[in-house]
Protein backbone atom coordinates (compact mmCIF):
# COMPACT_ATOMS: atom_id res chain seq x y z
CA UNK A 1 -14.37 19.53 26.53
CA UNK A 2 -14.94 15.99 25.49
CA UNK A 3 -12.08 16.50 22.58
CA UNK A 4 -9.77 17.20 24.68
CA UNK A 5 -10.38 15.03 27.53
CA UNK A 6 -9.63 12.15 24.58
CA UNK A 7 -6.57 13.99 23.66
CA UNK A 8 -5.07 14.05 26.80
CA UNK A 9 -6.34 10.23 27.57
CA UNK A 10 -4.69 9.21 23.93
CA UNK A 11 -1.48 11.61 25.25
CA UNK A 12 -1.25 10.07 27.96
CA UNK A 13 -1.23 6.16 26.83
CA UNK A 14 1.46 7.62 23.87
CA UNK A 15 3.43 8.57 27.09
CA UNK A 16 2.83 5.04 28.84
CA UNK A 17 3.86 2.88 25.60
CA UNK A 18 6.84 5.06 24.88
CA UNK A 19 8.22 4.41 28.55
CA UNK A 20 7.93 0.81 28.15
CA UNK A 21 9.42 0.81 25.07
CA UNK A 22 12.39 2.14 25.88
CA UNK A 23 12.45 0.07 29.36
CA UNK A 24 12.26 -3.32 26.82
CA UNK A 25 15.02 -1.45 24.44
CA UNK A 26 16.87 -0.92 27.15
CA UNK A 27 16.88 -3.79 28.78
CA UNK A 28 17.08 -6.10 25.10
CA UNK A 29 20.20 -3.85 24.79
CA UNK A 30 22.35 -5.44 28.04
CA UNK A 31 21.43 -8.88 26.79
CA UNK A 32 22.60 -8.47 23.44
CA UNK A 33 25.93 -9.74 22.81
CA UNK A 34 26.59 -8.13 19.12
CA UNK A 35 27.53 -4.86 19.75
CA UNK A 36 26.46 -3.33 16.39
CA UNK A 37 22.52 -4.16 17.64
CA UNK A 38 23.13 -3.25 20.87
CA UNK A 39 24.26 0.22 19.99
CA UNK A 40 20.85 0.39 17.79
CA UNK A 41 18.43 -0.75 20.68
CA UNK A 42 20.30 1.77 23.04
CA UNK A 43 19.87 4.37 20.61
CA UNK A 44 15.73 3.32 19.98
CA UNK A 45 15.80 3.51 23.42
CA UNK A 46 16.97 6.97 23.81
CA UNK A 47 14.53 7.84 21.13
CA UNK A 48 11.81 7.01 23.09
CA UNK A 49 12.45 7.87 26.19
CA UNK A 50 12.93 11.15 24.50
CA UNK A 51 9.58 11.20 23.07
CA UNK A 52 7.70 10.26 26.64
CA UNK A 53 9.42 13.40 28.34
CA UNK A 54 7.81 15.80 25.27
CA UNK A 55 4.25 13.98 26.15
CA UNK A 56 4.81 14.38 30.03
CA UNK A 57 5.50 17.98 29.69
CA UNK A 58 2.55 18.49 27.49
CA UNK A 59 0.81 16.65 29.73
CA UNK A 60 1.73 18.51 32.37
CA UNK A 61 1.05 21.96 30.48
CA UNK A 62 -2.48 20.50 30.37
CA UNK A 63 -2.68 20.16 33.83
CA UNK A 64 -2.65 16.30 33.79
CA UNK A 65 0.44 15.28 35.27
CA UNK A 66 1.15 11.59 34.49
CA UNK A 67 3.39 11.09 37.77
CA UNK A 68 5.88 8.52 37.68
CA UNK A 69 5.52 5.33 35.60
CA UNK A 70 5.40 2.36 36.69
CA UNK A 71 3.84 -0.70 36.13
CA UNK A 72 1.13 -3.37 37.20
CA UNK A 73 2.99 -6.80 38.26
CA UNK A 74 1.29 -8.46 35.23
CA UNK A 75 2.79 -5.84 33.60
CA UNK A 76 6.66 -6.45 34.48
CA UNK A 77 5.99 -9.84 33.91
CA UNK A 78 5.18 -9.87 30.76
CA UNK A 79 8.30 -7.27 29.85
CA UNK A 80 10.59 -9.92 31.51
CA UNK A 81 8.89 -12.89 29.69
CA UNK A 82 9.39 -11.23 26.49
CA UNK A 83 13.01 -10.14 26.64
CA UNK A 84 14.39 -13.34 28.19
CA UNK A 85 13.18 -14.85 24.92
CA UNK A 86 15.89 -12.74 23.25
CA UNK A 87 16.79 -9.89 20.80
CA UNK A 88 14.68 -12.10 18.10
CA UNK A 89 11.75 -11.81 19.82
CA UNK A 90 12.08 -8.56 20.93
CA UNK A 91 12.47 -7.33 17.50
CA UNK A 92 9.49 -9.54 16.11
CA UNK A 93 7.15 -7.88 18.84
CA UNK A 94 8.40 -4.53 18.82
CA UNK A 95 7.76 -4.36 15.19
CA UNK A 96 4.47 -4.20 15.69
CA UNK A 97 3.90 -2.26 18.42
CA UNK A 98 6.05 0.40 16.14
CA UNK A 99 3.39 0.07 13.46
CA UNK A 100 0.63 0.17 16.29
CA UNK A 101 1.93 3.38 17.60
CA UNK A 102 2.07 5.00 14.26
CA UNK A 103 -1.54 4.80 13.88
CA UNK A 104 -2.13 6.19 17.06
CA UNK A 105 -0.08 9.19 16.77
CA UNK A 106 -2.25 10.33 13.34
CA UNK A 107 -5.15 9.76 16.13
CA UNK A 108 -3.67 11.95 18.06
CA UNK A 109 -2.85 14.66 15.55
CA UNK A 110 -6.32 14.60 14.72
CA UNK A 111 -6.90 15.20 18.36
CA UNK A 112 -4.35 17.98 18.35
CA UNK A 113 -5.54 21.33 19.81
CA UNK A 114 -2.77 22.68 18.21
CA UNK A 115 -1.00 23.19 15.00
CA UNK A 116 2.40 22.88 17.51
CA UNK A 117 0.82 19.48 18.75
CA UNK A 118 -0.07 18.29 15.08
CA UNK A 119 3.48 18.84 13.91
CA UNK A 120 4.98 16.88 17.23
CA UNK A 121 2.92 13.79 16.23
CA UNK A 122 3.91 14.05 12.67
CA UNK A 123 7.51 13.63 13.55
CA UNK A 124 6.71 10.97 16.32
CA UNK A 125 5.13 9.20 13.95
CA UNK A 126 7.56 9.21 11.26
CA UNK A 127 10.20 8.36 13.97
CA UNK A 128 8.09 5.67 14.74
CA UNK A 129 7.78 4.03 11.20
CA UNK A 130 11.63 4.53 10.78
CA UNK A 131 11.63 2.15 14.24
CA UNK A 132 9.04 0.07 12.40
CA UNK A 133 11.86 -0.30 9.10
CA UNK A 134 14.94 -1.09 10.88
CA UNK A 135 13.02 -3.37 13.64
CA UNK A 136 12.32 -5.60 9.94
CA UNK A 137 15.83 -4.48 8.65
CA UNK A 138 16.90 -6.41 11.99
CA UNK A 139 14.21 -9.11 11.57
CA UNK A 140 15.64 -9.99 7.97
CA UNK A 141 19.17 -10.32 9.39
CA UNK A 142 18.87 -12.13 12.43
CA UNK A 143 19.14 -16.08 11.34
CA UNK A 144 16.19 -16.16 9.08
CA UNK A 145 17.68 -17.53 5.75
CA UNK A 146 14.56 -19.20 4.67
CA UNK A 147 12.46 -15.67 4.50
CA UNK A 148 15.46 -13.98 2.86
CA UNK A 149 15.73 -16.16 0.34
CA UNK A 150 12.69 -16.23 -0.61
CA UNK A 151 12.33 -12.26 -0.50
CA UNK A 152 15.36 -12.68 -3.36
CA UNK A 153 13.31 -14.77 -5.01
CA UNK A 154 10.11 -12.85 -5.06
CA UNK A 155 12.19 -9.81 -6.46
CA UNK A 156 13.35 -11.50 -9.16
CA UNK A 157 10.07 -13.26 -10.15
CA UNK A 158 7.94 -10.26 -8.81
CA UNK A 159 6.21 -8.01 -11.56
CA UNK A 160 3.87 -5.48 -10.70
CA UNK A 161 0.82 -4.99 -11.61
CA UNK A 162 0.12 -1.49 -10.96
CA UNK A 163 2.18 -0.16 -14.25
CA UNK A 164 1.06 0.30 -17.63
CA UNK A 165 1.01 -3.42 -18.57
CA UNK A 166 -1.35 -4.41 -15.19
CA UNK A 167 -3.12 -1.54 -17.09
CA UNK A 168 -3.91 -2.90 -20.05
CA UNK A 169 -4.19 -6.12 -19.08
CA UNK A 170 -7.02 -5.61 -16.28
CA UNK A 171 -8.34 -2.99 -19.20
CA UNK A 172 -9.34 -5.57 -22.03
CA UNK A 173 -10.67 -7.88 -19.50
CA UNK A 174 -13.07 -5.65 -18.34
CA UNK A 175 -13.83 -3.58 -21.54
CA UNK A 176 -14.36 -7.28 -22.87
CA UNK A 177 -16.56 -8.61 -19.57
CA UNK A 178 -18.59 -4.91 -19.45
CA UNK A 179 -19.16 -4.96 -23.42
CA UNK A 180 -19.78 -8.61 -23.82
CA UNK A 181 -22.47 -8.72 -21.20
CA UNK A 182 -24.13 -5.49 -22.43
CA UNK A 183 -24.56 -6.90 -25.75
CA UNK A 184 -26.04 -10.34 -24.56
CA UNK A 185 -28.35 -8.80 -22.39
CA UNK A 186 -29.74 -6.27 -25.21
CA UNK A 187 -29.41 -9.18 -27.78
CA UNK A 188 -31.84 -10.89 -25.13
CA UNK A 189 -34.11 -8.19 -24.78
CA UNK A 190 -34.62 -7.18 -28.28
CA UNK A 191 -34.25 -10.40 -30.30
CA UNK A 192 -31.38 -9.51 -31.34
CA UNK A 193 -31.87 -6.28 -33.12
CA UNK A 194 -28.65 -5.41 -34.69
CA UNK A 195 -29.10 -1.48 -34.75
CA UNK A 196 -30.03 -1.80 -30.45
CA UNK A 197 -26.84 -4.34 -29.76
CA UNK A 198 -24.76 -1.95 -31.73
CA UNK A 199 -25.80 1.03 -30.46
CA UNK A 200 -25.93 -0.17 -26.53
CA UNK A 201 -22.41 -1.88 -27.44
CA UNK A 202 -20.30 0.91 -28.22
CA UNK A 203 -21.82 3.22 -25.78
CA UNK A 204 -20.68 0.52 -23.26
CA UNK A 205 -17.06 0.52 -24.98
CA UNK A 206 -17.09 4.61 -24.67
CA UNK A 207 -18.09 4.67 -20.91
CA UNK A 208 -15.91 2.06 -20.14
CA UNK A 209 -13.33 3.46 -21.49
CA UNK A 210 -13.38 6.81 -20.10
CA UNK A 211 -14.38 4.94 -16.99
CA UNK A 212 -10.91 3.02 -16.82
CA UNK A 213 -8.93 5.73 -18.42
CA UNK A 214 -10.03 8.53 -15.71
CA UNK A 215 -9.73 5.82 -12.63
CA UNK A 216 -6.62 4.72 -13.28
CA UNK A 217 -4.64 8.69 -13.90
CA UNK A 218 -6.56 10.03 -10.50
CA UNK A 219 -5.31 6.79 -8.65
CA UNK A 220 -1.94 6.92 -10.01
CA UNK A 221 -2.45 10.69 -9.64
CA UNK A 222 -3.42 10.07 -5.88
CA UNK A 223 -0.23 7.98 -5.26
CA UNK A 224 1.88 10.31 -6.81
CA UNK A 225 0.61 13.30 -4.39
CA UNK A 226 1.02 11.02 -1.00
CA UNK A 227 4.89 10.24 -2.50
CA UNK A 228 5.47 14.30 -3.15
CA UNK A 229 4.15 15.15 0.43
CA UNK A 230 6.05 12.54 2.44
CA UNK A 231 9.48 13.57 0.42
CA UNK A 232 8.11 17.58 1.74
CA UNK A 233 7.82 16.36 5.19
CA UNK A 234 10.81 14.52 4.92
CA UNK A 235 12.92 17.12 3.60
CA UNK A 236 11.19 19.78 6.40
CA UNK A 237 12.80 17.41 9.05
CA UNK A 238 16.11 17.69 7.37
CA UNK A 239 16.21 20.84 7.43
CA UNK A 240 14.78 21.46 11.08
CA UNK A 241 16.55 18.12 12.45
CA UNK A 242 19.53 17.42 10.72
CA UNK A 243 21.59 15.35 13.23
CA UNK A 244 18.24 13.25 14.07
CA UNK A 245 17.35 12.69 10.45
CA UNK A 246 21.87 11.64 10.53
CA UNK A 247 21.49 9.47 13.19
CA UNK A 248 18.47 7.36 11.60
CA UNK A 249 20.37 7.38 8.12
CA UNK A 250 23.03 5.54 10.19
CA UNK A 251 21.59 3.34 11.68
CA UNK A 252 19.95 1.89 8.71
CA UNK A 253 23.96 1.45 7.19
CA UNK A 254 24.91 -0.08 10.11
CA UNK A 255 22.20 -2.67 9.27
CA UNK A 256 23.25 -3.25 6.34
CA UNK A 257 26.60 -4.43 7.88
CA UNK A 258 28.55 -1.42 8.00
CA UNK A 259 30.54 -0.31 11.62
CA UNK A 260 29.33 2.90 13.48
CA UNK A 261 32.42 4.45 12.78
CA UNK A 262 32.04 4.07 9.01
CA UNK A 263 28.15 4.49 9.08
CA UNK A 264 28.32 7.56 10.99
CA UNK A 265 30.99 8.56 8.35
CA UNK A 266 28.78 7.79 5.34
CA UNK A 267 25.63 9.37 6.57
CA UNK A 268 27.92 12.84 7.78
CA UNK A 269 29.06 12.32 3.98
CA UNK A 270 25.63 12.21 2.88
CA UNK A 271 24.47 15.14 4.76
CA UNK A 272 26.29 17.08 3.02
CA UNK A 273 24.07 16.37 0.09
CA UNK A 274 21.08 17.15 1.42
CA UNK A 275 18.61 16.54 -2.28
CA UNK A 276 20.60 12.57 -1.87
CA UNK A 277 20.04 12.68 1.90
CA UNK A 278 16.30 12.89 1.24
CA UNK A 279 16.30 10.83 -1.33
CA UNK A 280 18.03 7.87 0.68
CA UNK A 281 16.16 7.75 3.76
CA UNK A 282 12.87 8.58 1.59
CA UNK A 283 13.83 4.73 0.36
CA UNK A 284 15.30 3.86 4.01
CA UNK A 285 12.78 4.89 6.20
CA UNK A 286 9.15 4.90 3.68
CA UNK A 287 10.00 2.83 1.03
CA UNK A 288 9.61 5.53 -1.53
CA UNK A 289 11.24 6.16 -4.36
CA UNK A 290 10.58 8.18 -7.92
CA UNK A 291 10.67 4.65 -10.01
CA UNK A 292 7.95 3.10 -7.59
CA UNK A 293 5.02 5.69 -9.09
CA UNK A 294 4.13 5.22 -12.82
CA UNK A 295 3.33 8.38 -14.86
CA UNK A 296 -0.53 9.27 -14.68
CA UNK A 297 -0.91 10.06 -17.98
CA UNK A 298 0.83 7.03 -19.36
CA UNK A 299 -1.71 4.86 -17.04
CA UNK A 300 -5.05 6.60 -18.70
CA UNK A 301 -3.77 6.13 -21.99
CA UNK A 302 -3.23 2.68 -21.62
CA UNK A 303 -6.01 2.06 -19.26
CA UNK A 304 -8.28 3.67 -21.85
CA UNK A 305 -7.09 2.01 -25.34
CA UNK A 306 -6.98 -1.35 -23.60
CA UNK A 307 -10.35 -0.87 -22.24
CA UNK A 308 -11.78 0.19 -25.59
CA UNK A 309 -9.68 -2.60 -27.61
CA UNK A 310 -11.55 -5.04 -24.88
CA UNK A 311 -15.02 -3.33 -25.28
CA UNK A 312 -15.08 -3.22 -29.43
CA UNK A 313 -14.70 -7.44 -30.07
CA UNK A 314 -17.85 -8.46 -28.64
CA UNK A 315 -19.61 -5.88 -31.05
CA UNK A 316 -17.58 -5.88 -34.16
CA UNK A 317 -19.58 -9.04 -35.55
CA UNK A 318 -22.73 -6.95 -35.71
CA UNK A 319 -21.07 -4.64 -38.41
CA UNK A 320 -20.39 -7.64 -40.58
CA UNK A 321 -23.83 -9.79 -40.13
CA UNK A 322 -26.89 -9.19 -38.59
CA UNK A 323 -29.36 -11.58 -36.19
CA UNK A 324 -28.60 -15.00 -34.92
CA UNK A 325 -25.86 -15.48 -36.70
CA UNK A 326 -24.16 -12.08 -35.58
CA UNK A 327 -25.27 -13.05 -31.89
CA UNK A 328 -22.91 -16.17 -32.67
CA UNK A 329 -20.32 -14.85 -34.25
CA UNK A 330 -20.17 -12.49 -31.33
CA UNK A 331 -20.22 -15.47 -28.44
CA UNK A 332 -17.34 -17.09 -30.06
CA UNK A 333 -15.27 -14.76 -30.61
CA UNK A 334 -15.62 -13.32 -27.16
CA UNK A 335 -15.55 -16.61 -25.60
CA UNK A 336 -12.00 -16.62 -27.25
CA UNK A 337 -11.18 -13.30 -26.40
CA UNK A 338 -11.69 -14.36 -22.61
CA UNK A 339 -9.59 -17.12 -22.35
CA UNK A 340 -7.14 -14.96 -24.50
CA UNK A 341 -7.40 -11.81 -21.67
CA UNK A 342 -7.41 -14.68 -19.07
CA UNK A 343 -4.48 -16.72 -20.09
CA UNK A 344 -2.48 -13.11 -21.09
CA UNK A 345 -2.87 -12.13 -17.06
CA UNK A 346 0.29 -14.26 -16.08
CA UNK A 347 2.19 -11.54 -17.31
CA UNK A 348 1.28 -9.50 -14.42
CA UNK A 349 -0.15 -12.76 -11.77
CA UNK A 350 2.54 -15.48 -12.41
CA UNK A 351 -0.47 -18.31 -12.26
CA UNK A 352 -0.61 -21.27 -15.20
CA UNK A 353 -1.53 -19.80 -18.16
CA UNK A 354 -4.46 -22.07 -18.92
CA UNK A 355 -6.11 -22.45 -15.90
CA UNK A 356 -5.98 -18.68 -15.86
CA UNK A 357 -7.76 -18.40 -19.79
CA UNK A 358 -10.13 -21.24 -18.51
CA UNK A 359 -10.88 -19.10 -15.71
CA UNK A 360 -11.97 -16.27 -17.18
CA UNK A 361 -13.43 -17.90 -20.28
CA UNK A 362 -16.09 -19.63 -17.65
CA UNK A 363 -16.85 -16.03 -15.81
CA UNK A 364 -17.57 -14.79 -19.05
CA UNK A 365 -19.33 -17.03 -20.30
CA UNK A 366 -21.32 -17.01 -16.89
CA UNK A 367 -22.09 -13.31 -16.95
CA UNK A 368 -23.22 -13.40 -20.80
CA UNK A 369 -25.57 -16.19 -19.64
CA UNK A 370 -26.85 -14.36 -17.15
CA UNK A 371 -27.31 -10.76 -18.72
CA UNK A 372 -28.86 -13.13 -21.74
CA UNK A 373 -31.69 -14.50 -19.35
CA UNK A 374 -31.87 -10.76 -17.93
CA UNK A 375 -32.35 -9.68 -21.40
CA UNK A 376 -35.52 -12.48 -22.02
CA UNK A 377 -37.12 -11.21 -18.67
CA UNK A 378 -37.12 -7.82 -20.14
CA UNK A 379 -38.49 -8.03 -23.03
CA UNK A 380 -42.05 -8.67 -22.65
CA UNK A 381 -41.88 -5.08 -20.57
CA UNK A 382 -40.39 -3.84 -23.09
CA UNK A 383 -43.41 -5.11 -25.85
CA UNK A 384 -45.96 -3.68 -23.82
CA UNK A 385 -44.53 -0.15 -23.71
């Protein structure tokens, strides 16, 4: 039973970290003079603790009684080391043992021998994320002006790239790179034969097109899916655990400044709402919310135009003129387009718009060069076929 002798190994450090977190909460708690975060470490605390007596008496179930904790002197040490540094540096550390334990609670549901056990680690794990969000909530709070600040700042310079303008940004410059180098490369091979460049050019534009326009809807597709089922667990705890999922909707107002009394009051207000509820600690607890997921379809379309927009200007001069002097027309004009693309992506990167055209001019003018030479090796296979 190899599985299972994992599972109950993994169970049983789950039980071991959870004890000592709540002996550091604990303890972080009686040193903390602001009663607001003392009240929240007391109640992480409780949280734990609560969680290692659900893995002892599985663990017991299994036959593998953990026994009492305690710890190796190195052990305590280290505990006491860390909390006489302070609330700060509690909160700093904790954070990422939160995120640590997260990851190995899905290990553990995967471990699960039972759907019961799978749905236990679920929670635990959201519960420990939560942790994870107001141990930063805390963080951002506590005396660091310099990192708020510049969080401000980053919101209001910050545009993201994942919507339909990344889109059809990143969509011309690779419809441009894919199309340009196709048609050097044939151009190389085939002495530039206007009927081959044209032909390999837009069935480059086509596939890259469809290419984009399919990647982009199943990713934003994919992201949309993860959102729906995390707001389904979420609203399954809500329903099952409504004075848990209460108490963590407080304590997230109460670090944002607000008392107990009138955090507790504004989250039993909330509750009674329970589509805003989910909602609210959707944003609270996973940073999720409807306005952070673009529409799928919206994303191919514009992944897909751009991509074919970006793909057509390399070939367009081999309607209009044939040989060298189409092969020249086409170089310029998608040397241009480069920089163009390039110096256009500080919409969505926030560099210097030149050095960003100069940029991609050179890469593109780099991977025609290349695909060109390609082109010339092929030929003289191509001659003797």
């Amino acid at each position: 039973m190899p599985d299972l002798n994992r599972f109950i190994d993994e169970l049983r450090k789950a039980w071991r970290d959870e004890k000592s977190s709540a002996l550091i909460y604990a303890a972080t708690a009686e040193k903390e003079p602001d009663p607001r975060r003392r009240d929240i470490f007391l109640r992480m605390a409780a949280e734990e603790e609560k969680h290692a007596e659900r893995w002892e008496k599985r663990l017991r179930e299994l036959e593998a009684d953990p026994g009492a904790y305690s710890e190796t002197p190195p052990e305590i040490e280290r505990r006491k080391a860390l909390i006489s540094r302070g609330s700060e540096a509690v909160v700093k550390t904790m954070e990422a043992a939160e995120a640590s334990a997260d990851g190995g609670y899905d290990t553990l549901a995967a471990l699960a021998p039972t759907e019961e056990d799978r749905r236990a680690f679920r929670d635990a794990g959201t519960a420990e994320r939560a942790h994870d969000r107001v141990l930063r909530d805390m963080e951002a709070e506590g005396g660091r002006p310099l990192s708020l600040l510049e969080g401000i700042l980053g919101k209001e310079r910050h545009v993201r790239g994942g919507g339909w303008i990344g889109q059809a940004v990143y969509g011309i410059n690779d419809g441009l790179g894919a199309a340009f180098g196709v048609v050097s490369g044939v151009a190389g091979a085939t002495h530039v034969n206007g009927a081959f460049v044209l032909l390999s050019g837009f069935a480059s534009m086509v596939a890259s097109a469809l290419s984009m326009g399919s990647g982009a809807y199943l990713a934003d597709k994919a992201q949309k899916e993860v959102h729906e089922a995390e707001m389904e667990r979420e609203r399954r705890e809500i329903a099952e655990k409504p004075e848990e999922e209460e108490e963590e909707l407080s304590l997230f107002y109460q670090l944002k400044g607000f008392t107990q009394v009138e955090a507790d009051a504004m989250a039993a207000r909330m509750a009674k709402n329970p589509e805003e509820m989910l909602k609210t600690l959707a944003h609270e607890e996973l940073g999720l919310s409807e306005q952070a997921f673009p529409d799928p379809w919206r994303s191919a379309l514009s992944a897909t135009a751009a991509t074919a927009l970006g793909a057509t200007i390399p070939v367009l001069p081999y309607l209009f003129a044939t040989g060298v002097i189409a092969l020249a027309i086409s170089f310029v004009v998608s040397t241009l387009a480069h920089f163009a693309v390039g110096a256009a992506k500080v919409v969505v990167t926030g560099r210097v718009w030149w050095k960003s055209g100069l940029e991609m001019m050179l890469i593109g003018l780099g991977e025609a060069a290349i695909t060109y030479g390609i082109g010339l090796l092929v030929a003289p296979l191509m001659g003797s076929r």
